[in-house]
C-alpha atoms as a PDB file:
ATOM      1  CA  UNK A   1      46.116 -86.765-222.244  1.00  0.00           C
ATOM      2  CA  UNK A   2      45.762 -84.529-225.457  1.00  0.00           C
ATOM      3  CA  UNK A   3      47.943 -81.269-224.862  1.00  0.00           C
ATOM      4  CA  UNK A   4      46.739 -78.407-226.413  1.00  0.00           C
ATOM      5  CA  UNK A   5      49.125 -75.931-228.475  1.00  0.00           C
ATOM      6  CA  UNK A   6      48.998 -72.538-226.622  1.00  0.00           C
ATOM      7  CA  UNK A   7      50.777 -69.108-227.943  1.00  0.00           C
ATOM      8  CA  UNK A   8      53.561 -68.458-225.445  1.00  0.00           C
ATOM      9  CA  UNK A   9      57.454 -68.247-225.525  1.00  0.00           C
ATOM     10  CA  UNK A  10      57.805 -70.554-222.221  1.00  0.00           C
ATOM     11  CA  UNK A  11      54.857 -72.731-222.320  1.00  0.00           C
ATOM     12  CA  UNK A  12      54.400 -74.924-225.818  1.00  0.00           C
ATOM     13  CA  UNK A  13      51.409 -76.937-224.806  1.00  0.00           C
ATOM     14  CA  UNK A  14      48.609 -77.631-222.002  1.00  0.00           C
ATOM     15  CA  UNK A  15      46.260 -80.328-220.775  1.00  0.00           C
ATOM     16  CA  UNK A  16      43.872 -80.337-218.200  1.00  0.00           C
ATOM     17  CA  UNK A  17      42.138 -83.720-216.838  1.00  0.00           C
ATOM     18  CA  UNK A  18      39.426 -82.127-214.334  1.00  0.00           C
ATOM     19  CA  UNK A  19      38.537 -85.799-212.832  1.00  0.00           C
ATOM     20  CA  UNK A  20      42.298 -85.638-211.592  1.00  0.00           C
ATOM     21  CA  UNK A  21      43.047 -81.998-211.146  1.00  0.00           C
ATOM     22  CA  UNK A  22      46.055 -82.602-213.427  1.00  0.00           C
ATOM     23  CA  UNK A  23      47.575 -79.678-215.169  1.00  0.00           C
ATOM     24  CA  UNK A  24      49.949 -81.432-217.891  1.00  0.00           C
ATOM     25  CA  UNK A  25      52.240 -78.307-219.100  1.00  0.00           C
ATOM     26  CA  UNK A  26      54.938 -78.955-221.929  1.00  0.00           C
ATOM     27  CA  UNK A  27      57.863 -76.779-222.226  1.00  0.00           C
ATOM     28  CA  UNK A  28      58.470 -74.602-225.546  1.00  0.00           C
ATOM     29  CA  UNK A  29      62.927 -75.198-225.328  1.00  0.00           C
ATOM     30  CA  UNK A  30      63.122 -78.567-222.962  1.00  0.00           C
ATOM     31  CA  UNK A  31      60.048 -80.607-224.707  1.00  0.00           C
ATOM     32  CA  UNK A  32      59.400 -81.858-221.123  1.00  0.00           C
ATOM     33  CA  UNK A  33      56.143 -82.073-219.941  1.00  0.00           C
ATOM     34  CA  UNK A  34      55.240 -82.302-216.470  1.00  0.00           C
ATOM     35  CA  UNK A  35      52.191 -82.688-214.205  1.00  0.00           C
ATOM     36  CA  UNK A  36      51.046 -80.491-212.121  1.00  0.00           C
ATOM     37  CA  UNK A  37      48.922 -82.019-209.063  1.00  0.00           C
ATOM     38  CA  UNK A  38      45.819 -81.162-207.593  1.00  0.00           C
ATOM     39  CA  UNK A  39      45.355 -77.683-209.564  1.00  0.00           C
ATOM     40  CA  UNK A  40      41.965 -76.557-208.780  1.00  0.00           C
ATOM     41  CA  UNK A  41      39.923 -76.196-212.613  1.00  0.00           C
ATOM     42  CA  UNK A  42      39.222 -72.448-211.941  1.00  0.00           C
ATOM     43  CA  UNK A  43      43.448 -72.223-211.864  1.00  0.00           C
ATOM     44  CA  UNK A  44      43.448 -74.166-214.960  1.00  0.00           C
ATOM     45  CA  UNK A  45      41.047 -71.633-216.342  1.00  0.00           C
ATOM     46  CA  UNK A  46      42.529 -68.534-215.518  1.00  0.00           C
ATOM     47  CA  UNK A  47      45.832 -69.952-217.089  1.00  0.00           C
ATOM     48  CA  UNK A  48      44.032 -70.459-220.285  1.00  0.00           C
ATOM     49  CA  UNK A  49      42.804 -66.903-220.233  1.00  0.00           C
ATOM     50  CA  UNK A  50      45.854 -65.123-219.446  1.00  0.00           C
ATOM     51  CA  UNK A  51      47.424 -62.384-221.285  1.00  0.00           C
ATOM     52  CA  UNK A  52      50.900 -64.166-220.344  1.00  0.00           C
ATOM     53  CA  UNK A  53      50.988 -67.975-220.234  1.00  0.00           C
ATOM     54  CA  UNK A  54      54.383 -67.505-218.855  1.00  0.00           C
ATOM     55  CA  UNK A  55      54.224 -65.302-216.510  1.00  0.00           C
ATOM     56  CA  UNK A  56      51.290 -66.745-215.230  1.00  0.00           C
ATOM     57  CA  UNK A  57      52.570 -70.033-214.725  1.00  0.00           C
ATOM     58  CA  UNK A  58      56.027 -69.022-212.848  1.00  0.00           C
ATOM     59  CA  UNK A  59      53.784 -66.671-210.002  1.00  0.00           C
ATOM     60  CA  UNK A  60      50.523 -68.910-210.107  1.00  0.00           C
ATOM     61  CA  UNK A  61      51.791 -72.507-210.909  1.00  0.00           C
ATOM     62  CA  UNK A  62      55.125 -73.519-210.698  1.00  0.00           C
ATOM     63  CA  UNK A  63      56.037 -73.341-207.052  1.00  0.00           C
ATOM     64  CA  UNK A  64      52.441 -73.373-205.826  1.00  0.00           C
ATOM     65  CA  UNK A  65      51.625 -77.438-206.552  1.00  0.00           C
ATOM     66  CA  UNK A  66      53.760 -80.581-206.892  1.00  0.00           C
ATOM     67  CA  UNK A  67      54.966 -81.688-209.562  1.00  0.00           C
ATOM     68  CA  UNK A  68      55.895 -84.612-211.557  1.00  0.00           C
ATOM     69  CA  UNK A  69      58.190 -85.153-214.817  1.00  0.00           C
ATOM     70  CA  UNK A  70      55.858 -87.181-217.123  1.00  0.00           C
ATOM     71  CA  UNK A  71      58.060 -89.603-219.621  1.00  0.00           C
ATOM     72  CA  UNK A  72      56.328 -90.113-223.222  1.00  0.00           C
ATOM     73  CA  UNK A  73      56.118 -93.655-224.647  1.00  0.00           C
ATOM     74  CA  UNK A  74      58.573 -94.307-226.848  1.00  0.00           C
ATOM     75  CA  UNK A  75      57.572 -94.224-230.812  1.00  0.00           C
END
């Protein structure tokens, strides 16, 4: 999936596959990205839209769906 650079001091980067309801989310200090599953597109969309990526994603996301830690081939 093709993460998108977002403008936040938490969050460096988002994806969002719809057909999966996968919310990939890579952190700005760790570099991890993990998936978020089963997050309902209208989620995904208010994320995108919100003032604060951050804060958004510790009360909306982060304890709300399951998670996953997804590992990036290596180069």
């Amino acid at each position: 999936m093709r993460l998108r650079k977002i403008n936040s001091r938490i969050v460096h980067a988002v994806g969002y596959d719809p057909a999966y309801l996968l919310l990939e989310v890579r952190f700005r200090i760790s570099k991890k990205i993990y998936g978020f599953l089963n997050v309902p597109k209208q989620v995904y969309d208010d994320f995108m839209k919100a003032r604060s990526k951050g804060q958004f994603f510790n009360y909306y996301i982060k304890n709300n769906y399951t998670f996953i830690e997804i590992k990036e081939p290596a180069h």
